[in-house]
PDB file of N, CA and C in Angstrom:
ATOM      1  N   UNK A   1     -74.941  58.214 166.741  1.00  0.00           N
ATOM      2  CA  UNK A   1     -73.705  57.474 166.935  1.00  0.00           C
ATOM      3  C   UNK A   1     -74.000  55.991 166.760  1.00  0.00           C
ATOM      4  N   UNK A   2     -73.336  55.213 165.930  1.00  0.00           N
ATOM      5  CA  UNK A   2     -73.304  53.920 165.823  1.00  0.00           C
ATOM      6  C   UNK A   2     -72.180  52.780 166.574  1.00  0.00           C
ATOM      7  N   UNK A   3     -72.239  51.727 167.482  1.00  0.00           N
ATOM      8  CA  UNK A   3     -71.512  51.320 168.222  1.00  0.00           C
ATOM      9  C   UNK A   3     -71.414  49.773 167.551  1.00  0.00           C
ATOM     10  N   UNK A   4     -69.909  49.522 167.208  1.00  0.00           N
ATOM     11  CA  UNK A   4     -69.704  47.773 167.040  1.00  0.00           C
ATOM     12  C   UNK A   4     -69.002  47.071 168.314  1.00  0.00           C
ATOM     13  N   UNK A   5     -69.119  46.208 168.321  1.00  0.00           N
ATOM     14  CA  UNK A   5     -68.414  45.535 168.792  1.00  0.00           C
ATOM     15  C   UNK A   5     -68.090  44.335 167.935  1.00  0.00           C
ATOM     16  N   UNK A   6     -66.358  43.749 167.801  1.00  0.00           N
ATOM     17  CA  UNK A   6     -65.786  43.384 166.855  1.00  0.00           C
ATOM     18  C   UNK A   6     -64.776  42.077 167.637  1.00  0.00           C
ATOM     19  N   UNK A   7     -65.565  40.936 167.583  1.00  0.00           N
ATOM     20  CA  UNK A   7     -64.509  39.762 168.351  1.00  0.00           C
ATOM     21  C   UNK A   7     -63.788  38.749 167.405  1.00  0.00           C
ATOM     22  N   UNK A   8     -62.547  38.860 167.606  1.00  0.00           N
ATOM     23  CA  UNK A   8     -61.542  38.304 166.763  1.00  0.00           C
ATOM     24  C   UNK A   8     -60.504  37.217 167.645  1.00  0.00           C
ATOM     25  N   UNK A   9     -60.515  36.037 167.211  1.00  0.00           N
ATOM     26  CA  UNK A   9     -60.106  34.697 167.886  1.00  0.00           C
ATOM     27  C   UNK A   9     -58.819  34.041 167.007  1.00  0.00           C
ATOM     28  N   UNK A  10     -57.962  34.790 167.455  1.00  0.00           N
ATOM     29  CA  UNK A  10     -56.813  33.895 167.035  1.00  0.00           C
ATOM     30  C   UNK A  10     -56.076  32.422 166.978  1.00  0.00           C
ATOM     31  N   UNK A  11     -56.107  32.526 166.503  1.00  0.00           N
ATOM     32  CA  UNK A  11     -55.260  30.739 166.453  1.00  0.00           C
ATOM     33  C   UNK A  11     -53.998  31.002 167.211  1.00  0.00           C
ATOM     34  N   UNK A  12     -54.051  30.018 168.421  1.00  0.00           N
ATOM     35  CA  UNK A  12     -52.503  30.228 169.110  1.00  0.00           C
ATOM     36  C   UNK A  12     -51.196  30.510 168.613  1.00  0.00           C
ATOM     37  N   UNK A  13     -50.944  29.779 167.602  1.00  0.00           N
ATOM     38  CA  UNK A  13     -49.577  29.269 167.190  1.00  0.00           C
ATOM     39  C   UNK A  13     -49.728  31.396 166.047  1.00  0.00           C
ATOM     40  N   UNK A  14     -50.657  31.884 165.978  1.00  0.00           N
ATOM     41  CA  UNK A  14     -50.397  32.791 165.088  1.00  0.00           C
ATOM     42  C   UNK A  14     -50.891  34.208 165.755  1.00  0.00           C
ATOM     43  N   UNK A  15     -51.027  33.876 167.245  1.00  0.00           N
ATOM     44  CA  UNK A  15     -50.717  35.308 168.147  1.00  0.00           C
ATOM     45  C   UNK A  15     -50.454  36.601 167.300  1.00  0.00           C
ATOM     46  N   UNK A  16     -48.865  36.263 168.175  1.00  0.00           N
ATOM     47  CA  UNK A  16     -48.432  37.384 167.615  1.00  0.00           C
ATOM     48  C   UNK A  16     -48.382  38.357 166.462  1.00  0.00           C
ATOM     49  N   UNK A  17     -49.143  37.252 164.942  1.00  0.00           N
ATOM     50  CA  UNK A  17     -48.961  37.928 163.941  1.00  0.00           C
ATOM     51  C   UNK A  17     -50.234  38.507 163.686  1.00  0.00           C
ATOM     52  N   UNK A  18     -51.217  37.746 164.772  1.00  0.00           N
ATOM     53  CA  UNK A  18     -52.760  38.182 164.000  1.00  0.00           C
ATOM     54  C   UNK A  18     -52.922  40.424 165.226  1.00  0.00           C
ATOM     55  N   UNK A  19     -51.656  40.109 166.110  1.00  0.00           N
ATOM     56  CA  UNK A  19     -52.005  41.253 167.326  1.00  0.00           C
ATOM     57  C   UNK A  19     -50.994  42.115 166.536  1.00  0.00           C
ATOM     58  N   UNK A  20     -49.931  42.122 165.065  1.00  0.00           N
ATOM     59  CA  UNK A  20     -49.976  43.636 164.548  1.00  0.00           C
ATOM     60  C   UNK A  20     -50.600  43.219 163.389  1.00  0.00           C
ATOM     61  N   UNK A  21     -51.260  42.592 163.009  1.00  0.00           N
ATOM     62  CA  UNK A  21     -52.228  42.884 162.161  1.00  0.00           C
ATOM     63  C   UNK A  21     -53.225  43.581 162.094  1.00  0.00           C
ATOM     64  N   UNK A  22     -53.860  43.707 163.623  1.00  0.00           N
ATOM     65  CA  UNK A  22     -54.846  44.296 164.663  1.00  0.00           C
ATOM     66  C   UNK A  22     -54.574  45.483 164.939  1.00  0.00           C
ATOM     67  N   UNK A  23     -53.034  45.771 165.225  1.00  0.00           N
ATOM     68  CA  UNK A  23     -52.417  46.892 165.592  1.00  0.00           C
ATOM     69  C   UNK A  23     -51.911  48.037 164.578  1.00  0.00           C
ATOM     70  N   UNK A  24     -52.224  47.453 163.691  1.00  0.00           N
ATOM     71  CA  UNK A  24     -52.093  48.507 162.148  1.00  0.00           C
ATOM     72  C   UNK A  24     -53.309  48.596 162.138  1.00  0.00           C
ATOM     73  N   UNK A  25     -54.286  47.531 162.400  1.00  0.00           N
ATOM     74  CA  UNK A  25     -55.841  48.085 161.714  1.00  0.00           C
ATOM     75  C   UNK A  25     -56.076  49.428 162.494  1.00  0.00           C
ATOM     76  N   UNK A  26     -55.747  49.373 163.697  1.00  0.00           N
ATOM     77  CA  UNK A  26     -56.499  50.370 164.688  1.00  0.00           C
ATOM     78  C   UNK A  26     -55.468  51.426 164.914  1.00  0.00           C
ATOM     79  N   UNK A  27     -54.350  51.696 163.931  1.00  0.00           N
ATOM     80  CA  UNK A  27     -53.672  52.682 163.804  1.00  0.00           C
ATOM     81  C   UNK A  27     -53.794  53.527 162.678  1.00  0.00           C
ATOM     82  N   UNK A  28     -54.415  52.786 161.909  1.00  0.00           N
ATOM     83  CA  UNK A  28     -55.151  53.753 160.426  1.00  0.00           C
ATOM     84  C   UNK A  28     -56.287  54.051 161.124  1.00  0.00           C
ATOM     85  N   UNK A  29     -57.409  53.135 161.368  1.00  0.00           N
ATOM     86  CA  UNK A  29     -58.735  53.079 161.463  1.00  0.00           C
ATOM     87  C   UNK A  29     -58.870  54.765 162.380  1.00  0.00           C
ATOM     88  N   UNK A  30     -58.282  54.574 163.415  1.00  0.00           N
ATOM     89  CA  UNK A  30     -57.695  56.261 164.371  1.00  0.00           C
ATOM     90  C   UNK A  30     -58.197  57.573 163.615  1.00  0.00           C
ATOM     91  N   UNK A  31     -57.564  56.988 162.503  1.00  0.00           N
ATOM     92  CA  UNK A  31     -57.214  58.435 161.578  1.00  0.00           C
ATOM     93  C   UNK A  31     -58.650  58.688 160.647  1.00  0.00           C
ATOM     94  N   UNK A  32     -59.750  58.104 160.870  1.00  0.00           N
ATOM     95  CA  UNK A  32     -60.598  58.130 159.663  1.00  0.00           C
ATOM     96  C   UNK A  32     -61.590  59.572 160.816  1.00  0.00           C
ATOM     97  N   UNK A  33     -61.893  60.101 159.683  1.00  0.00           N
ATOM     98  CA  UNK A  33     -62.830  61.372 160.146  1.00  0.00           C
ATOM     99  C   UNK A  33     -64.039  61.032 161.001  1.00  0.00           C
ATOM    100  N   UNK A  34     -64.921  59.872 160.784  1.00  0.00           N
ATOM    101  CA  UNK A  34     -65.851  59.252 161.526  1.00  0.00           C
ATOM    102  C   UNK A  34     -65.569  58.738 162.648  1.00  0.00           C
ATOM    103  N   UNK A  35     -64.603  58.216 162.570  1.00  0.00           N
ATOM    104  CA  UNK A  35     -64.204  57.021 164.036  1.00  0.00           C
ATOM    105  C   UNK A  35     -64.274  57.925 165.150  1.00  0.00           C
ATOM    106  N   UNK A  36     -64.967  57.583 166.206  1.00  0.00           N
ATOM    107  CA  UNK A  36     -64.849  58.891 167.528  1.00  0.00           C
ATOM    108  C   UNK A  36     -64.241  57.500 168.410  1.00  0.00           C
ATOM    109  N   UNK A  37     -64.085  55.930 168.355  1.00  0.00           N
ATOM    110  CA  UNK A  37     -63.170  54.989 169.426  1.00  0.00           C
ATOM    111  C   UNK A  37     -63.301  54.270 168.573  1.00  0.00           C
ATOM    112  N   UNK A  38     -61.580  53.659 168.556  1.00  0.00           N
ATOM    113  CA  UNK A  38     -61.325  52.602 168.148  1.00  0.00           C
ATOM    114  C   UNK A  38     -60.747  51.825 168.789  1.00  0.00           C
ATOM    115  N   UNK A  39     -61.125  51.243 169.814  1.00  0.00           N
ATOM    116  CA  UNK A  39     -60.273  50.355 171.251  1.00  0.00           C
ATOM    117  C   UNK A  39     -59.913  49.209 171.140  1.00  0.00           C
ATOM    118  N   UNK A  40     -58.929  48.606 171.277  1.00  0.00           N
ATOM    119  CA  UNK A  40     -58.593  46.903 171.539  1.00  0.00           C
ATOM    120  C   UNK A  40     -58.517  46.641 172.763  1.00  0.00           C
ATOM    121  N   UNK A  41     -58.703  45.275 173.055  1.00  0.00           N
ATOM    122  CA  UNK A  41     -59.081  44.759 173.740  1.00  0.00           C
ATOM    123  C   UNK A  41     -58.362  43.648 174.068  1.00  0.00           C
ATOM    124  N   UNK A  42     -58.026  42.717 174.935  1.00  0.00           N
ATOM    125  CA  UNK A  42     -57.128  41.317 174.505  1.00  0.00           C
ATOM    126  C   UNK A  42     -57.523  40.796 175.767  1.00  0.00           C
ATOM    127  N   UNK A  43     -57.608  39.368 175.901  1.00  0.00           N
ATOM    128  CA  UNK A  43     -57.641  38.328 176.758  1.00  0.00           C
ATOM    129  C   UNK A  43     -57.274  36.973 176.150  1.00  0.00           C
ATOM    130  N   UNK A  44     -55.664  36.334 176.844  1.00  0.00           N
ATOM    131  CA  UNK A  44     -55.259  35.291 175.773  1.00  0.00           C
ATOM    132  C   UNK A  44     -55.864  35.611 174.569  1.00  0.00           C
ATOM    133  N   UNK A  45     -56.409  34.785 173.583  1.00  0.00           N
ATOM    134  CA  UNK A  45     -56.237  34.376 171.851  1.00  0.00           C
ATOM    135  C   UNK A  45     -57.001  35.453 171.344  1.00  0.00           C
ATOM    136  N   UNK A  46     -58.077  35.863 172.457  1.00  0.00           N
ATOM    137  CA  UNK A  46     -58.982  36.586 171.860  1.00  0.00           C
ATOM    138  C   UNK A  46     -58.751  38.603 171.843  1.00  0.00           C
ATOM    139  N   UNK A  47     -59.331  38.829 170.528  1.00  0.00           N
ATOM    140  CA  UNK A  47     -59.109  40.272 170.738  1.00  0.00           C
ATOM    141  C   UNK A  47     -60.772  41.015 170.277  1.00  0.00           C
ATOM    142  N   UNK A  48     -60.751  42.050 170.945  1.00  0.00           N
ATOM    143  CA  UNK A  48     -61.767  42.228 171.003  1.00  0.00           C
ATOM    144  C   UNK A  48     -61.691  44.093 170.281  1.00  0.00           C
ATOM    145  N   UNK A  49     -62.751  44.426 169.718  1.00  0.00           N
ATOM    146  CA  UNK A  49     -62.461  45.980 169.260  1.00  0.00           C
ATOM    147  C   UNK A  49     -63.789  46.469 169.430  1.00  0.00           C
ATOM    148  N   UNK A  50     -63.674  47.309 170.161  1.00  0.00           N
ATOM    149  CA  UNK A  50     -64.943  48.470 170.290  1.00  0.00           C
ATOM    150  C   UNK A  50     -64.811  49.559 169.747  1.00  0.00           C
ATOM    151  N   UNK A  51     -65.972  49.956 169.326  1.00  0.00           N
ATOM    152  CA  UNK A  51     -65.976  50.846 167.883  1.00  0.00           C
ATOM    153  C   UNK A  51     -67.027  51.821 168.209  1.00  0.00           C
ATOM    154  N   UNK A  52     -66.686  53.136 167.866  1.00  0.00           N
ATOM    155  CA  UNK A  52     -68.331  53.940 167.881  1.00  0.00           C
ATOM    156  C   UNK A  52     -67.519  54.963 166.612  1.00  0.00           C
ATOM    157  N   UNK A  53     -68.815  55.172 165.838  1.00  0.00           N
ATOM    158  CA  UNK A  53     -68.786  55.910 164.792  1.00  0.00           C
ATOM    159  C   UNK A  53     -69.826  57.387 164.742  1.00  0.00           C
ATOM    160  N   UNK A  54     -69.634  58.140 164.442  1.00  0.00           N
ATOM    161  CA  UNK A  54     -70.239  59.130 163.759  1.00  0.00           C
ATOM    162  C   UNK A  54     -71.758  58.757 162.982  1.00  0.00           C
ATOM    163  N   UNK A  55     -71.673  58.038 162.154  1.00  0.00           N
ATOM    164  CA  UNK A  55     -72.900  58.257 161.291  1.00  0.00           C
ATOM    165  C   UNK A  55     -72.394  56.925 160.385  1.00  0.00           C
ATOM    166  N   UNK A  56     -73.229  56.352 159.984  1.00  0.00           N
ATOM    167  CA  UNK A  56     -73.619  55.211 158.777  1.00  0.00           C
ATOM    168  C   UNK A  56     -72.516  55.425 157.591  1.00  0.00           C
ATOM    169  N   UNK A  57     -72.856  56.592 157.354  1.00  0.00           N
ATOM    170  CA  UNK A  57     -71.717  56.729 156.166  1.00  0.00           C
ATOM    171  C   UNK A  57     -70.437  56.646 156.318  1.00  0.00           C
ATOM    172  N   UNK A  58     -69.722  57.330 157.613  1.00  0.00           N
ATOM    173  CA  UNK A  58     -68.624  56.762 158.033  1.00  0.00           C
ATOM    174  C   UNK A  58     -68.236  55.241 158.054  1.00  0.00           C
ATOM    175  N   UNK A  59     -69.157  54.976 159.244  1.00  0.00           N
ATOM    176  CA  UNK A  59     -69.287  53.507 159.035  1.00  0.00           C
ATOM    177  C   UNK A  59     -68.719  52.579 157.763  1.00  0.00           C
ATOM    178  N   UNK A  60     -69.397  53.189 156.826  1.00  0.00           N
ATOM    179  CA  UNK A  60     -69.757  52.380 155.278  1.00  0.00           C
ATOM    180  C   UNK A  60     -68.053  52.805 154.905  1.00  0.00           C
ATOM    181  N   UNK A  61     -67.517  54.223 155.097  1.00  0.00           N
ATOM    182  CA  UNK A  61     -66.241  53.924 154.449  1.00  0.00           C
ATOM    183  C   UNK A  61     -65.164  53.273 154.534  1.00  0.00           C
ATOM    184  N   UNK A  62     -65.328  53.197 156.215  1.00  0.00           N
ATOM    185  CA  UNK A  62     -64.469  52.516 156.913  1.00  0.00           C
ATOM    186  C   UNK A  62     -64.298  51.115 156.493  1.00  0.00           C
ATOM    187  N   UNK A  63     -65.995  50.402 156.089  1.00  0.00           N
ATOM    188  CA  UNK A  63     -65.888  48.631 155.800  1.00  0.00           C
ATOM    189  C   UNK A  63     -65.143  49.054 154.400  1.00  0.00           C
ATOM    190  N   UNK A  64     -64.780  50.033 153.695  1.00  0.00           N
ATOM    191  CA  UNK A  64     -64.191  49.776 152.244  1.00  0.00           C
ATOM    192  C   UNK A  64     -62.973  49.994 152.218  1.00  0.00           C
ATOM    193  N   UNK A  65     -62.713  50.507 153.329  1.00  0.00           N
ATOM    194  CA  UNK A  65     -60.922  50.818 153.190  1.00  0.00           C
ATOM    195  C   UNK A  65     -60.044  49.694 152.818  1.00  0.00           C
ATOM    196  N   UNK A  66     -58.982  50.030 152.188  1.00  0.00           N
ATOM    197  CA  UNK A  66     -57.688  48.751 152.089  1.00  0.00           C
ATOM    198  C   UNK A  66     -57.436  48.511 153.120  1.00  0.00           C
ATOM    199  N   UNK A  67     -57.111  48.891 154.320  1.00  0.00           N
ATOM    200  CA  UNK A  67     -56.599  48.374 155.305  1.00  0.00           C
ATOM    201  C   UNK A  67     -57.281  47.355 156.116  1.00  0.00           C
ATOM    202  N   UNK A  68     -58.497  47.752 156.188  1.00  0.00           N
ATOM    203  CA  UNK A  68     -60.022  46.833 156.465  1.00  0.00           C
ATOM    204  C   UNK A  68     -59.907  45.802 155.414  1.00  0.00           C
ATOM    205  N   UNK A  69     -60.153  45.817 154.572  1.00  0.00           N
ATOM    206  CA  UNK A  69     -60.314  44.550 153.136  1.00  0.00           C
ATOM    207  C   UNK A  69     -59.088  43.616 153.865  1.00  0.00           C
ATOM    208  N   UNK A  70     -58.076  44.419 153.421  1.00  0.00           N
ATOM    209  CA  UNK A  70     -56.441  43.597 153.521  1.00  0.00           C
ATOM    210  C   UNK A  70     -56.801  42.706 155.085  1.00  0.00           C
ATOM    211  N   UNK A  71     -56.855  42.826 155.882  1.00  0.00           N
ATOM    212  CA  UNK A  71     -56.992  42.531 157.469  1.00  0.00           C
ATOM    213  C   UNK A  71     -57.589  41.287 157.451  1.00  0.00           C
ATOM    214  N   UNK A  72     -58.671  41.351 156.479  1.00  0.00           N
ATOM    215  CA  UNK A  72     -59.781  40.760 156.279  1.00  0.00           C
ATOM    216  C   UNK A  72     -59.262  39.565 155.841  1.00  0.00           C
ATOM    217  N   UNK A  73     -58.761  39.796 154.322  1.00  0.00           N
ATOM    218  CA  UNK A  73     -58.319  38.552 153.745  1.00  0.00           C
ATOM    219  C   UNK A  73     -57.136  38.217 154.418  1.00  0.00           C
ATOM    220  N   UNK A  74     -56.193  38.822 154.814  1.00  0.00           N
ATOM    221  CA  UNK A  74     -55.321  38.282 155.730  1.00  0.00           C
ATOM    222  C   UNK A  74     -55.067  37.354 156.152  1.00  0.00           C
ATOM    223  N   UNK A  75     -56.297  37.409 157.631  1.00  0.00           N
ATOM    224  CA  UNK A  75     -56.225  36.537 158.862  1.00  0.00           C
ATOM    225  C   UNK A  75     -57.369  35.717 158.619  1.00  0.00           C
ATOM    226  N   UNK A  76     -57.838  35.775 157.524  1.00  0.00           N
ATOM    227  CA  UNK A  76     -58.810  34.066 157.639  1.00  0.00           C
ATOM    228  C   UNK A  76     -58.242  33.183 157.669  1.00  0.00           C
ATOM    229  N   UNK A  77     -57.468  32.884 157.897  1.00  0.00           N
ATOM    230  CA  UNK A  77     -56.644  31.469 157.586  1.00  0.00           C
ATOM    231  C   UNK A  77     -55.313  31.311 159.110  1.00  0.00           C
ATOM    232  N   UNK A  78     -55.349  32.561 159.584  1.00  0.00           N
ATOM    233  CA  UNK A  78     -54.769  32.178 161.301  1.00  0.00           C
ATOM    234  C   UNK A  78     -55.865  32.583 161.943  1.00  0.00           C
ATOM    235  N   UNK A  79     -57.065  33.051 162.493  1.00  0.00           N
ATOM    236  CA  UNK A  79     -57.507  32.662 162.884  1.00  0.00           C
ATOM    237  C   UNK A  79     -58.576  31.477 163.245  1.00  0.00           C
ATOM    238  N   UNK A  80     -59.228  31.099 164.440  1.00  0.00           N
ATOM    239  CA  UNK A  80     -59.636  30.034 164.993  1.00  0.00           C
ATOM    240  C   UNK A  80     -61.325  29.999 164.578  1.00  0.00           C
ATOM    241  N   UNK A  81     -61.826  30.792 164.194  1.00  0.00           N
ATOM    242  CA  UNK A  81     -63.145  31.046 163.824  1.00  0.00           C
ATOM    243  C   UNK A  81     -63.578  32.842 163.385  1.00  0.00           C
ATOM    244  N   UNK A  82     -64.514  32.692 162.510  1.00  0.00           N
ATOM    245  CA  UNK A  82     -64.654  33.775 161.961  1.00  0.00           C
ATOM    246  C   UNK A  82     -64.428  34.878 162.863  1.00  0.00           C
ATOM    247  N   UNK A  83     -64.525  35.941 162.030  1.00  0.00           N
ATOM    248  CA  UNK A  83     -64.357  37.281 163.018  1.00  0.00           C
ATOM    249  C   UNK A  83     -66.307  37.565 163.314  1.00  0.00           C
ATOM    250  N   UNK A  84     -66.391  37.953 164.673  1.00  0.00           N
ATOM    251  CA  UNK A  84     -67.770  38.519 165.182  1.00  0.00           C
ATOM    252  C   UNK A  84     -68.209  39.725 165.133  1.00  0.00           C
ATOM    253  N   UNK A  85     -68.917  40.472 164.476  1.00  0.00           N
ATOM    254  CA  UNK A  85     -69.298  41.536 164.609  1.00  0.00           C
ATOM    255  C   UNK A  85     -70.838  41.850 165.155  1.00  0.00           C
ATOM    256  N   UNK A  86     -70.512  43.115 166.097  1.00  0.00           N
ATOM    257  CA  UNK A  86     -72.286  43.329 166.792  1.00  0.00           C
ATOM    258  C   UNK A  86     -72.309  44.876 166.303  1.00  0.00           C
ATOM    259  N   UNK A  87     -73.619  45.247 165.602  1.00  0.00           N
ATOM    260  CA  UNK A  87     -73.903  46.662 165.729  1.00  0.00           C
ATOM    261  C   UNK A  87     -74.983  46.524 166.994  1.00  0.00           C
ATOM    262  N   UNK A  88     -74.505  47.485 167.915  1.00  0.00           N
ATOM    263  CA  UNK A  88     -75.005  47.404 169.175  1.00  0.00           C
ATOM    264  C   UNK A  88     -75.829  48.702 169.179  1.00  0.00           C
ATOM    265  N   UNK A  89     -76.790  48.675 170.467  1.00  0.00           N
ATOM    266  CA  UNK A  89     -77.370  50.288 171.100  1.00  0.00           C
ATOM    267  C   UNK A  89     -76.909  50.173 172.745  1.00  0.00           C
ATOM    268  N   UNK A  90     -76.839  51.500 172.913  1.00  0.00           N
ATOM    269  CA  UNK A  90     -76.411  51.375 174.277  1.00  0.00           C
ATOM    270  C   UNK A  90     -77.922  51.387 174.798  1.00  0.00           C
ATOM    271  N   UNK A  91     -78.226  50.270 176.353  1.00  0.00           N
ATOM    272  CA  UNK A  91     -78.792  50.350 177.238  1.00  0.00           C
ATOM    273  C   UNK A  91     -79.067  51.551 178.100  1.00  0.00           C
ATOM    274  N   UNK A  92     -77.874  51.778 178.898  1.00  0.00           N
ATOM    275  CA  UNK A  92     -77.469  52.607 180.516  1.00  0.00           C
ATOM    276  C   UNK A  92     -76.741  53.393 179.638  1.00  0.00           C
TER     277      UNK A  92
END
């Protein structure tokens, strides 16, 4: 199992548009055969997505999807700083 964690910092004034942008990602992303969690997260500007996958290859299809790409090019330009990504291991 592979685990991300995915921090995304909105620009105030573009809230609301960057949280269904977020909210479509993780309504396709749901549906992909690999994904076993696709969680959001929110505190004010920031949104946060925890991720665990199946296997690498999942992984890999998921970074190619349109909906992923689209998201991508999207919100560079409302949000406040890049998007963060961690491939993590669990500790505990």
């Amino acid at each position: 199992m592979i685990s991300i964690t995915a921090i995304i910092k909105s620009k105030k004034e573009n809230l609301i548009e960057v949280q269904n942008m977020i909210t479509h990602l993780v309504t396709e992303t749901r549906k992909e055969e690999a994904c076993i969690r696709y969680d959001l997260h929110t505190t004010e500007n920031v949104f946060i997505i925890w991720e665990e996958w199946k296997d690498q290859i999942g992984l890999d299809l998921h970074n190619n999807q349109s909906y992923l790409v689209d998201f991508i090019t999207k919100s560079e330009a409302l949000l406040s700083a890049p998007v963060q990504v961690y491939k993590t291991a669990q500790i505990l």
